[in-house]
N, C-alpha and C. Protein backbone atom coordinates (compact mmCIF):
# COMPACT_ATOMS: atom_id res chain seq x y z
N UNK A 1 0.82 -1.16 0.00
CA UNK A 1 0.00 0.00 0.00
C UNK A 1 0.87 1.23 0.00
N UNK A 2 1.65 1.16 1.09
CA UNK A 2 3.09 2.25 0.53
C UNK A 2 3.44 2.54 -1.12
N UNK A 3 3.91 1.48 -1.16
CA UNK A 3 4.18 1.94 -2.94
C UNK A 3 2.84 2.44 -3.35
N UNK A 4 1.87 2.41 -3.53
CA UNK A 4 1.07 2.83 -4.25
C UNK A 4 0.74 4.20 -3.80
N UNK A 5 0.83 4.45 -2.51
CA UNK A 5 1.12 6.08 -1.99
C UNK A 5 1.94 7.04 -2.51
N UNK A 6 2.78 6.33 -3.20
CA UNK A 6 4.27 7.01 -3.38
C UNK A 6 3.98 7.18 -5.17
N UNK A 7 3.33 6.21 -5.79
CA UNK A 7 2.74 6.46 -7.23
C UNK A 7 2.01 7.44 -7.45
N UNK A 8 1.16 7.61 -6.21
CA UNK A 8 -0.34 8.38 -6.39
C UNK A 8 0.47 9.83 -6.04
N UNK A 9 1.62 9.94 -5.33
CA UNK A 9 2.36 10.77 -5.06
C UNK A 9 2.84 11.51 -5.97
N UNK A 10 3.50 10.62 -7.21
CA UNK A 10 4.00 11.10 -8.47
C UNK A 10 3.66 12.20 -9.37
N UNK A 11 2.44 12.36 -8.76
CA UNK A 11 1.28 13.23 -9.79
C UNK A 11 1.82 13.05 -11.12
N UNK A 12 2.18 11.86 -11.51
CA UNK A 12 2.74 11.42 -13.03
C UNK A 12 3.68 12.29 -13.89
N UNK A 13 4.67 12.47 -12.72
CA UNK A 13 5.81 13.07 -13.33
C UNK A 13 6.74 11.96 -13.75
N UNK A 14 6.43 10.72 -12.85
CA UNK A 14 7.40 9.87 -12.29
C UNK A 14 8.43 10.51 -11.64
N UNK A 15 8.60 11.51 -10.85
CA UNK A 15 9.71 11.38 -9.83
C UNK A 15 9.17 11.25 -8.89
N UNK A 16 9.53 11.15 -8.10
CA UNK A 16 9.32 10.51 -6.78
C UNK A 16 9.52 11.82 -5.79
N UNK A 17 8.24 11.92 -5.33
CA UNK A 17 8.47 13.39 -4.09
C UNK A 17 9.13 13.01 -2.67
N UNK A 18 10.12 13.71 -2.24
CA UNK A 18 10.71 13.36 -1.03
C UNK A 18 10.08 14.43 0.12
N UNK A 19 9.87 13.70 1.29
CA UNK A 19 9.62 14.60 2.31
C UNK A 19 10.81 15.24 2.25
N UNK A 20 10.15 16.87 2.55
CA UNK A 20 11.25 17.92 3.29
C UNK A 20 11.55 17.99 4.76
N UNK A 21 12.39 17.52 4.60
CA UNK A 21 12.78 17.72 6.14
C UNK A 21 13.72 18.82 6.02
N UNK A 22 13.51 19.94 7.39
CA UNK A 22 13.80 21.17 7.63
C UNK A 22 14.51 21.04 8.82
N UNK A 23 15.72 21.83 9.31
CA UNK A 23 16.00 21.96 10.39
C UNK A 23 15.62 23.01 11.10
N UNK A 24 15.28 22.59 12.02
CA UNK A 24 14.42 23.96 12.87
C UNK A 24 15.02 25.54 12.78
N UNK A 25 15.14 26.33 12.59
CA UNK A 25 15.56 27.57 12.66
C UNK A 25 16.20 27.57 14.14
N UNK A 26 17.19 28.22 13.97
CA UNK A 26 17.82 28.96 15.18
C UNK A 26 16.91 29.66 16.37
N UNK A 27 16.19 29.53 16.96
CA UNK A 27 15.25 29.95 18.26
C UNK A 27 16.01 31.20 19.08
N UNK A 28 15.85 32.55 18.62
CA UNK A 28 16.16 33.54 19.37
C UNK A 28 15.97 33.47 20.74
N UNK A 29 14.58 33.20 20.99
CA UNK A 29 13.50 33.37 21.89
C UNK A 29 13.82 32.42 22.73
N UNK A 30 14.60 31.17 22.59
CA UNK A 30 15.07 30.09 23.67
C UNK A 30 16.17 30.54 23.96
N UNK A 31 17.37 30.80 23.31
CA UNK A 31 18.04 31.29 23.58
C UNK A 31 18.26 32.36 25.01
N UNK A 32 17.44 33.65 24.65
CA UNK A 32 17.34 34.64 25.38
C UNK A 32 16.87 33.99 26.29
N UNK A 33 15.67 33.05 26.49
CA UNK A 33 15.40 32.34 27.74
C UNK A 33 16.42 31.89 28.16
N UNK A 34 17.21 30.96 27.76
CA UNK A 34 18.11 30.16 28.50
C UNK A 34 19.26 31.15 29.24
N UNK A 35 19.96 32.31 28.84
CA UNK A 35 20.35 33.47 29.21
C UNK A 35 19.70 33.95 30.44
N UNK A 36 18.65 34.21 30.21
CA UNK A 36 17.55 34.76 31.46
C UNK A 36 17.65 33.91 32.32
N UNK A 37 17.35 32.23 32.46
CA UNK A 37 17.60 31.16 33.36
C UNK A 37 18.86 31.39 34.01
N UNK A 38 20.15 31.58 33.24
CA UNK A 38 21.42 31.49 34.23
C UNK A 38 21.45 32.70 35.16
N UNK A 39 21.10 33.99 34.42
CA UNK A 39 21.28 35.11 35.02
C UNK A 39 20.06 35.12 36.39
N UNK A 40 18.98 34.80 36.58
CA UNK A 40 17.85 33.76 37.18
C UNK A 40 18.52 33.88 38.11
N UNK A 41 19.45 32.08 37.77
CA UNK A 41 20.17 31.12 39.05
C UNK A 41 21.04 31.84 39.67
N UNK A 42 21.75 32.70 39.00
CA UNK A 42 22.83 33.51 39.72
C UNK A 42 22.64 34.62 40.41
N UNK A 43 21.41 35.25 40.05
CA UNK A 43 20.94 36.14 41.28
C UNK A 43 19.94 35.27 42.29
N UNK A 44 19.36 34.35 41.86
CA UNK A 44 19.10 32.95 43.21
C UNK A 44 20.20 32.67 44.77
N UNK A 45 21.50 32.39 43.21
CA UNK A 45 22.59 32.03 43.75
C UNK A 45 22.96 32.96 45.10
N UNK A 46 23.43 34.34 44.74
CA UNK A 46 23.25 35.46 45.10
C UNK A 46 22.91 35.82 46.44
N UNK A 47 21.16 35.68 46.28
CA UNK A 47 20.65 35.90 47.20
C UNK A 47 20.74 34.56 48.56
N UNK A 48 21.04 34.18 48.17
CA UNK A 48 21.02 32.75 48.91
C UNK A 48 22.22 32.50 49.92
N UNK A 49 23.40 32.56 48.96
CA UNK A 49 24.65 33.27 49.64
C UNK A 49 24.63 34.81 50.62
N UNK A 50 23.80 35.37 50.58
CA UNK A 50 23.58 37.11 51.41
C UNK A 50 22.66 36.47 52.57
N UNK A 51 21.44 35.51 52.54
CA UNK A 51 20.53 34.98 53.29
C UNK A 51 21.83 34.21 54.30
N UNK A 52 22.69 33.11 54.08
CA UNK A 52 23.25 32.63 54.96
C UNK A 52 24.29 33.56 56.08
N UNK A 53 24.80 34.26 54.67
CA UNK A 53 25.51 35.49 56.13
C UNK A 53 24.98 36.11 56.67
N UNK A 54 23.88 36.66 56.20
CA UNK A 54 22.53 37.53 57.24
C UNK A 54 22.46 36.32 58.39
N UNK A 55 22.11 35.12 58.61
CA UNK A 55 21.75 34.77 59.13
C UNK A 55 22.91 33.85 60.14
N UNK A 56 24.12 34.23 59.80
CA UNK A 56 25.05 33.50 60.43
C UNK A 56 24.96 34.45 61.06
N UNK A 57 25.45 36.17 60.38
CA UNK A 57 25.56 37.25 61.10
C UNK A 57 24.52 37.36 62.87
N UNK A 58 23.20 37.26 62.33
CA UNK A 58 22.39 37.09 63.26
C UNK A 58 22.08 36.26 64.08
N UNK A 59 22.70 35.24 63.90
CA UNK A 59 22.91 34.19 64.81
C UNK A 59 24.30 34.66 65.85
N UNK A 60 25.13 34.65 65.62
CA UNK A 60 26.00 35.70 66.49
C UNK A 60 25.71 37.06 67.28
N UNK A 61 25.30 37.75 66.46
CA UNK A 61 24.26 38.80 67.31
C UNK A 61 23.51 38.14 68.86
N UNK A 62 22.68 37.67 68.12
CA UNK A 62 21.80 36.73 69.32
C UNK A 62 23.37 36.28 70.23
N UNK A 63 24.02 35.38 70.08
CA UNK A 63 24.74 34.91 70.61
C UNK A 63 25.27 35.80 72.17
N UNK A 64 25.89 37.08 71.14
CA UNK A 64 26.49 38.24 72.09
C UNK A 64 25.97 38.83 72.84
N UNK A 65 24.67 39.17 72.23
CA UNK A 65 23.17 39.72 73.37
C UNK A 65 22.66 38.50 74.63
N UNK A 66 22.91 37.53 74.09
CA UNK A 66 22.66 36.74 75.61
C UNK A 66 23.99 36.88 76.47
N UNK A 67 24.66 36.57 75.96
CA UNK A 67 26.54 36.79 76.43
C UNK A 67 26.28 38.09 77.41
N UNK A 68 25.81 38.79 76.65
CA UNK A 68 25.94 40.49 77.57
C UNK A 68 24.61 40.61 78.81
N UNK A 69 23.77 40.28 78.22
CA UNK A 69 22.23 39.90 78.97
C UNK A 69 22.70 38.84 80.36
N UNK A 70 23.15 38.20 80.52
CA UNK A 70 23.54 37.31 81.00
C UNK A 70 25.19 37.94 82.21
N UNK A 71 25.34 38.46 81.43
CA UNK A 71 26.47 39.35 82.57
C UNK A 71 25.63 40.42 83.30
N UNK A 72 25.12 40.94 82.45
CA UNK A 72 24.22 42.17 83.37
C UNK A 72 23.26 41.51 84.24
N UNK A 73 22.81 40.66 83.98
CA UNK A 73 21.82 40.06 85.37
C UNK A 73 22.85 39.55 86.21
N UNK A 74 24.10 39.12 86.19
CA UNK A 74 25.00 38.24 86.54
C UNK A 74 25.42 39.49 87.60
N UNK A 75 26.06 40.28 86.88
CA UNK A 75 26.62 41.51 87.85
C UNK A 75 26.19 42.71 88.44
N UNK A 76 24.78 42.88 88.02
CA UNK A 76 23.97 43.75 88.32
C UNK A 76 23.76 44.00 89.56
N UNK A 77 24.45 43.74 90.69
CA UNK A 77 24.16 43.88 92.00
C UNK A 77 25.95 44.39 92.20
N UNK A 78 27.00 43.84 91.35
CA UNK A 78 28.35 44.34 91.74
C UNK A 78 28.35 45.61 92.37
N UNK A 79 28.17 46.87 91.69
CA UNK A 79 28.23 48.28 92.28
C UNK A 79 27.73 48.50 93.74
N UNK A 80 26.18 47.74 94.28
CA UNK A 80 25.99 48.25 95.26
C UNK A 80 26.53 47.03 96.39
N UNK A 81 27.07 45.69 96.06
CA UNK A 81 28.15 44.98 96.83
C UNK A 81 29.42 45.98 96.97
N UNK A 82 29.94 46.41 96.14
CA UNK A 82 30.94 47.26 96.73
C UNK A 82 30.75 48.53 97.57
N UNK A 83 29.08 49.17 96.98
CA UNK A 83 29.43 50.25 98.43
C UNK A 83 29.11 49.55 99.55
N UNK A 84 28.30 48.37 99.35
CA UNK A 84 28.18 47.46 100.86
C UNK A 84 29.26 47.19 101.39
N UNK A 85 30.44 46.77 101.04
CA UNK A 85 31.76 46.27 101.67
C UNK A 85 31.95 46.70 102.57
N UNK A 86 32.16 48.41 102.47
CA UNK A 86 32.76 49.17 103.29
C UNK A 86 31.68 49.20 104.77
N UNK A 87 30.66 48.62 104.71
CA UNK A 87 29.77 48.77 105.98
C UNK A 87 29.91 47.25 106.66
N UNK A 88 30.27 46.43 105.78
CA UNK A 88 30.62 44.94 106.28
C UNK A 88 32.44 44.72 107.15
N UNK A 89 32.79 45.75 106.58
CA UNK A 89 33.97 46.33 107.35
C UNK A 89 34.00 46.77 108.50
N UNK A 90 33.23 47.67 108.68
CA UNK A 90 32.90 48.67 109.76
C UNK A 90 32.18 47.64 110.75
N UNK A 91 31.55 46.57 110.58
CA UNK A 91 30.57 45.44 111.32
C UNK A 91 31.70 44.58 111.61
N UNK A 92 32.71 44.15 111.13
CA UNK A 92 34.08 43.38 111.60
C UNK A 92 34.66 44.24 112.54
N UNK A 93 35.16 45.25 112.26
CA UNK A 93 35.99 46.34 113.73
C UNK A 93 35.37 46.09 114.93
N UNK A 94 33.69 46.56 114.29
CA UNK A 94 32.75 46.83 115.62
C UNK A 94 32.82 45.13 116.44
N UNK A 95 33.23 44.31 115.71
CA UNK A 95 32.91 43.24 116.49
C UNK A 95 34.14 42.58 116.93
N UNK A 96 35.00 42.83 116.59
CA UNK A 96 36.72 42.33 116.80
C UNK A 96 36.67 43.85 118.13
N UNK A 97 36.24 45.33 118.14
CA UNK A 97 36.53 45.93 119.27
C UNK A 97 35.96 45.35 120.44
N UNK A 98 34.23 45.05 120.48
CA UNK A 98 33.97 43.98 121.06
C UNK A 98 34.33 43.29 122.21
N UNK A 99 35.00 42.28 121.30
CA UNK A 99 35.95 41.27 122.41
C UNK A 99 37.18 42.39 123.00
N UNK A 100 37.73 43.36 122.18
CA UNK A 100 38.66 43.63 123.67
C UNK A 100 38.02 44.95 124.24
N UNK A 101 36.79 45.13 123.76
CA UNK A 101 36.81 46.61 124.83
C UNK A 101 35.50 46.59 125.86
N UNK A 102 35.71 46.91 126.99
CA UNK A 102 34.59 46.67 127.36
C UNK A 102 33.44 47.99 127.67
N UNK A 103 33.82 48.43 126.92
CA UNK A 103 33.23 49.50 127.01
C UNK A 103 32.01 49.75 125.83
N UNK A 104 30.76 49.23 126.56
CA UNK A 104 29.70 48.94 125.81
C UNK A 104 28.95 50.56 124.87
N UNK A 105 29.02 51.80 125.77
CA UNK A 105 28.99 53.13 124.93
C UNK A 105 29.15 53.14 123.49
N UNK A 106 30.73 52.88 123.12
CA UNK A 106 31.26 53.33 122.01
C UNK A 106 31.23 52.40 121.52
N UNK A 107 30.55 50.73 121.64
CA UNK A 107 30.12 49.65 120.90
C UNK A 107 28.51 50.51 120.43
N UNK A 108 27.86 50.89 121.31
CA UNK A 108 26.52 51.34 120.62
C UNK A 108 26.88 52.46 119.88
N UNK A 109 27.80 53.62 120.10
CA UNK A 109 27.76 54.22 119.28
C UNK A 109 28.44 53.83 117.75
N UNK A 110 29.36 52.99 117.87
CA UNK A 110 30.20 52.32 116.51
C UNK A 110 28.41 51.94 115.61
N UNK A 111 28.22 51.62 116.48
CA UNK A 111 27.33 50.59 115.56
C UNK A 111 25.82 50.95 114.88
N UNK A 112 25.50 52.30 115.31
CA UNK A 112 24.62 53.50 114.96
C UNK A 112 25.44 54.02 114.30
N UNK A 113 26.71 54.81 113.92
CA UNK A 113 26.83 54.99 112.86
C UNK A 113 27.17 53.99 111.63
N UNK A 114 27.18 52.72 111.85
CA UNK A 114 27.13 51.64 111.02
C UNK A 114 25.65 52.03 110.23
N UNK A 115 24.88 52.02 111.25
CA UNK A 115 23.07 51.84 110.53
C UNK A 115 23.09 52.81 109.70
N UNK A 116 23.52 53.71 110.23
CA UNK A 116 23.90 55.60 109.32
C UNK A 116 24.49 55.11 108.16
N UNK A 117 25.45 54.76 108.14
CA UNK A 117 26.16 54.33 106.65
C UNK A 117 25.21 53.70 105.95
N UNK A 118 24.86 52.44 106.34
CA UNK A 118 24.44 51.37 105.64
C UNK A 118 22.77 51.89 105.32
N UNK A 119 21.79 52.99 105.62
CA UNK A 119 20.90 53.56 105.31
C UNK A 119 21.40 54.70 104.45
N UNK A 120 22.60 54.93 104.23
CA UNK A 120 22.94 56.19 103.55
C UNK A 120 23.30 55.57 101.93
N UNK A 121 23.65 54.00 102.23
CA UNK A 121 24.13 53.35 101.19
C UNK A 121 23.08 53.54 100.07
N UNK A 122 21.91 52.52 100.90
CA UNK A 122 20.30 52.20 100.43
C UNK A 122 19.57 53.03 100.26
N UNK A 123 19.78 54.11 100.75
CA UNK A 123 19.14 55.60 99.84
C UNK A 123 19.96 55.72 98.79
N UNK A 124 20.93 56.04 98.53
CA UNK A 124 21.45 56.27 97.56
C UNK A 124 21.37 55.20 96.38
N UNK A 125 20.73 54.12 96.77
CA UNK A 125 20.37 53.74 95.30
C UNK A 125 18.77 53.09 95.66
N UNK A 126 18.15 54.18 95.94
CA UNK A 126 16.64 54.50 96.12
C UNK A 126 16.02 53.76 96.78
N UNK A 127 16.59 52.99 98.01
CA UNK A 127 15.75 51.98 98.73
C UNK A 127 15.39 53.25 99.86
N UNK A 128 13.92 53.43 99.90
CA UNK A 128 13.49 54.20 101.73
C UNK A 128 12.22 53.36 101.94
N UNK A 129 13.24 53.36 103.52
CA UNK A 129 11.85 52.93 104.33
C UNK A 129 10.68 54.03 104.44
N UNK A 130 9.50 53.50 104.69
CA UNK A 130 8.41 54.89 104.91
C UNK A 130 7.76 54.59 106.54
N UNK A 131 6.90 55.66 106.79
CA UNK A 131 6.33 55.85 108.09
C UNK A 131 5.35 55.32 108.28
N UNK A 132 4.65 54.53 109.11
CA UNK A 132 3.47 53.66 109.24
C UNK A 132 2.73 54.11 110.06
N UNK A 133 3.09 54.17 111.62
CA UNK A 133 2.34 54.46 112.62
C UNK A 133 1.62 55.54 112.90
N UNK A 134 0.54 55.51 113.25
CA UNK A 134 -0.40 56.73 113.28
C UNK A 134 -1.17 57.31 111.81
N UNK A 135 -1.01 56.20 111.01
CA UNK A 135 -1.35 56.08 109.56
C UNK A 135 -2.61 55.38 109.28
N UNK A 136 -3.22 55.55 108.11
CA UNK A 136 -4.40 54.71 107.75
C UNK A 136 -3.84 53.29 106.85
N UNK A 137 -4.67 52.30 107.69
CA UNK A 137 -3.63 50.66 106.37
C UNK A 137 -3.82 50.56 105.33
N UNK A 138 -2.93 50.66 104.60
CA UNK A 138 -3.22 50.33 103.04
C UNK A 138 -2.45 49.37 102.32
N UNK A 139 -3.20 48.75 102.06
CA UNK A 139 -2.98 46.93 101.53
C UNK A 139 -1.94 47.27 100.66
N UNK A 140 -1.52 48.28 99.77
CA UNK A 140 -0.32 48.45 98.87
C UNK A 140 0.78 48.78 99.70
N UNK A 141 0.83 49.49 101.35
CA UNK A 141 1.86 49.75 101.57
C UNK A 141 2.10 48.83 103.30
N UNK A 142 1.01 48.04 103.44
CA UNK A 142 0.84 47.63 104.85
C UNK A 142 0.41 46.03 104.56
N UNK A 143 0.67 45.08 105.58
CA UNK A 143 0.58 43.62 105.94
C UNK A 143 0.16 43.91 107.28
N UNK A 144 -0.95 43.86 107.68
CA UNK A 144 -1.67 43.38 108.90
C UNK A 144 -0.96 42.45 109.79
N UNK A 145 -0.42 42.05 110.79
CA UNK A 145 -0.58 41.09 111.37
C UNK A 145 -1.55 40.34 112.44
N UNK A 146 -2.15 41.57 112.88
CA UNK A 146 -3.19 41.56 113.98
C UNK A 146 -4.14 43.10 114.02
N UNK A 147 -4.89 43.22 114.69
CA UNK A 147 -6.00 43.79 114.74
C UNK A 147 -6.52 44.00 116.20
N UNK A 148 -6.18 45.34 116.70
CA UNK A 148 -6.76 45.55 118.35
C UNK A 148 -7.97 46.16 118.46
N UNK A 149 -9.00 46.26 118.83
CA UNK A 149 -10.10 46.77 119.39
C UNK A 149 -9.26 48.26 119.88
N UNK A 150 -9.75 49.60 119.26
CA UNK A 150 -9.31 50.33 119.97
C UNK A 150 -10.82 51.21 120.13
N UNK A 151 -11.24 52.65 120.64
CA UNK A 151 -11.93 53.56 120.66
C UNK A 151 -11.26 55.03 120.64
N UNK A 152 -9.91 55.14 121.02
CA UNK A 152 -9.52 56.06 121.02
C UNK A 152 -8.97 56.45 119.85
N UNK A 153 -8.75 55.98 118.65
CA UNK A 153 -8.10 55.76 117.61
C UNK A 153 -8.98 55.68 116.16
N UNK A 154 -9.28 55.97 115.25
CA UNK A 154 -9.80 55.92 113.95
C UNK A 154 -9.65 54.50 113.46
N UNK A 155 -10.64 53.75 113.22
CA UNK A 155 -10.75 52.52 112.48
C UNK A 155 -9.75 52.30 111.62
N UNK A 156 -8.72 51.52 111.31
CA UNK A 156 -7.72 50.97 110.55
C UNK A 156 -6.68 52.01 110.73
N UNK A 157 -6.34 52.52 111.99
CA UNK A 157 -5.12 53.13 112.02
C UNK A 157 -3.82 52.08 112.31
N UNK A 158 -2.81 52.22 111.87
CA UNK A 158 -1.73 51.81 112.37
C UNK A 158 -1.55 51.99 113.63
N UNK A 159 -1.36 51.23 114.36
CA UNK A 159 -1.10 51.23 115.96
C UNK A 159 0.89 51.38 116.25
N UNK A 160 0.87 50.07 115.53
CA UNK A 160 2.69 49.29 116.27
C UNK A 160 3.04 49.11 114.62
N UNK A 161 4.36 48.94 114.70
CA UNK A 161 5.33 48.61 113.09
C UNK A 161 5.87 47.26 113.91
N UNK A 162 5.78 46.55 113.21
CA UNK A 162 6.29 45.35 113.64
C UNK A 162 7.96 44.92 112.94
N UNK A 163 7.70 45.34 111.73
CA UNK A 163 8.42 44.95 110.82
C UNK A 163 8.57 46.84 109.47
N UNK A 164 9.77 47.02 109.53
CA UNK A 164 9.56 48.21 108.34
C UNK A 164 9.46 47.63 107.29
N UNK A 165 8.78 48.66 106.51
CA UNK A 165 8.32 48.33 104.99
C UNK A 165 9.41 49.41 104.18
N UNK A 166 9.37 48.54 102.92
CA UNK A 166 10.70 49.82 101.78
C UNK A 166 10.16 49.51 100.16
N UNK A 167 10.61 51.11 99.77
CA UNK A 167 10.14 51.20 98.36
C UNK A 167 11.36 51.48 97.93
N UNK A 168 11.35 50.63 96.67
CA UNK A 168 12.80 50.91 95.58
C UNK A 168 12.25 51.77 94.70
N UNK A 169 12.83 53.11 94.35
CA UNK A 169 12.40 53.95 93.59
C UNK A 169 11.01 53.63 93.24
N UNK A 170 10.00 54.11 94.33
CA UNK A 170 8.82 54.48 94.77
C UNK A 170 7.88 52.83 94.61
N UNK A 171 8.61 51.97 94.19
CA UNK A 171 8.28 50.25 94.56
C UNK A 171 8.33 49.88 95.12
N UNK A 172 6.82 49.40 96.17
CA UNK A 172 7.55 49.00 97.50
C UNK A 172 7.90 47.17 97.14
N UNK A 173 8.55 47.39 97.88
CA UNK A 173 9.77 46.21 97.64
C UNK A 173 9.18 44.86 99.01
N UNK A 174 9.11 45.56 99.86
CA UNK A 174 8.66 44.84 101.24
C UNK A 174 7.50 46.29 102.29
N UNK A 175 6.33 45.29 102.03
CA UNK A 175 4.89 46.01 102.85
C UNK A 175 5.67 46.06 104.43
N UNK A 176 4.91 47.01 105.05
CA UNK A 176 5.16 47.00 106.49
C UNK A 176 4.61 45.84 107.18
N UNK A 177 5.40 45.31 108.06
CA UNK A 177 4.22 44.38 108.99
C UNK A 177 3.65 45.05 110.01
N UNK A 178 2.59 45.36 110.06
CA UNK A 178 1.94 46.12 111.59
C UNK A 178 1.01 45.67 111.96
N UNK A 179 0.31 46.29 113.30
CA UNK A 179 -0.85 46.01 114.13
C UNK A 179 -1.97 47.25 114.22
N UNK A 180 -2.87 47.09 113.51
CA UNK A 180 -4.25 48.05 113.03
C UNK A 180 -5.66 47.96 113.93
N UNK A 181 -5.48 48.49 114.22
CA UNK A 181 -7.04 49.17 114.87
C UNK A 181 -8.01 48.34 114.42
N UNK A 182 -9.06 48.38 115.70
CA UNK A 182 -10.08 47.66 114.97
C UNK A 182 -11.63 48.61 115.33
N UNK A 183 -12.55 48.25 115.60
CA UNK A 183 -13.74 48.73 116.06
C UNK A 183 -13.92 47.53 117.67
N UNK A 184 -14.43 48.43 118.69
CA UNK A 184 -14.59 47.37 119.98
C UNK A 184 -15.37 46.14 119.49
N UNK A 185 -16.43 46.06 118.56
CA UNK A 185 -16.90 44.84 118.36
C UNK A 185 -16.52 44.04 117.58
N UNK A 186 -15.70 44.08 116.85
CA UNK A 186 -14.27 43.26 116.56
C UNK A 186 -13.44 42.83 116.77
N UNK A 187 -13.52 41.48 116.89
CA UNK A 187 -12.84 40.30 118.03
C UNK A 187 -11.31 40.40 117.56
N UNK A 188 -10.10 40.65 118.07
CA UNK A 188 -8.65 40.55 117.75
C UNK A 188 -8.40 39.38 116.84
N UNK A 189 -7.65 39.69 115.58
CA UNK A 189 -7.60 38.46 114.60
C UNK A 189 -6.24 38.49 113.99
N UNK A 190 -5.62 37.76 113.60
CA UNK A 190 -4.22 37.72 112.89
C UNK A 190 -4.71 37.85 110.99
N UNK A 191 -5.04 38.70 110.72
CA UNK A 191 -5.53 38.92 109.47
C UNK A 191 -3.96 39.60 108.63
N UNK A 192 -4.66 39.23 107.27
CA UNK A 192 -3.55 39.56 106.62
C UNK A 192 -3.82 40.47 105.38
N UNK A 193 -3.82 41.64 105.32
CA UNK A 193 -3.76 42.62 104.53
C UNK A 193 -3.32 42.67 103.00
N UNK A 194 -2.68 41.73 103.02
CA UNK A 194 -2.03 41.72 101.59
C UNK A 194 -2.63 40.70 100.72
């Protein structure tokens, strides 16, 4: 049946028609693609290489910020240990004079100006105690421990300080412990304010 395709093909020239086979033309258009692809990969490349040092970079960063984070909580108390020293000093004399002196005066007075120092320290880096007694209680700056029946006195006054209370730059740090007033028909109670 072939041959007879190839007759009918002839259109009776008798030659014989050959397929044309063509080679494809040169493809500008792939070309320039394939161009575009490398130039592509290499700003891929590029970016990919800038992403790892960004991110090594920042991984070190982090690194150093805990490094430093980590000293500052670490040493963050150094400065006011050293002005403490000098009062932990003054508490060794007072107690080495002590044993040889018997002269109890200038042990109480050594040791009041100890409190002097060592309150002069703690102000200076904003620790104050505050005033309680003869005060109204307040649960932000007071801890109850008990509760007296008084009449002479205003309902929830501070009576006694049991314990001082202190604010770190205006935080109180530690409530007062005291003993507050009550009304006479209010049975004495160990209540707790806070």
């Amino acid at each position: 049946m072939a041959e007879n395709e190839l007759e009918n093909n002839n259109n009776g020239t008798g030659k014989e028609l050959k397929p044309e086979i063509s080679t494809p033309p040169e493809l500008p258009e792939a070309t320039e693609s394939a161009l575009h692809m490398e130039e592509l990969q290499k700003q891929v490349d590029q970016y990919k290489d800038l992403l790892l040092r960004k991110a090594a970079e920042f991984d070190n960063y982090k690194r150093r910020i805990e490094s430093e984070t980590t000293n500052i909580f670490k040493y963050a108390t150094e400065s006011l240990v050293e002005d403490l020293l000098p009062v932990l000093d003054d508490f060794e004399r007072s107690l080495k004079h002590r044993k040889e002196s018997k002269d109890n005066d200038a042990l109480v007075k050594g040791i009041e100006l100890i409190y002097q120092k060592l309150v002069k320290v703690l102000e200076g880096r904003g620790v104050k105690s505050f005033d309680t007694v003869g005060k109204e209680f307040s649960v932000e700056y007071h801890d109850a421990l008990m509760q007296i029946p008084r009449t002479d006195v205003p309902y929830h006054t501070i009576l006694e300080e049991v314990e001082k209370g202190y604010t770190l730059n205006d935080k109180v740090i530690r409530h007062a412990k005291v003993v507050v007033s009550s009304t006479p028909d209010e049975s004495p109670t160990g209540t707790s304010g806070k």
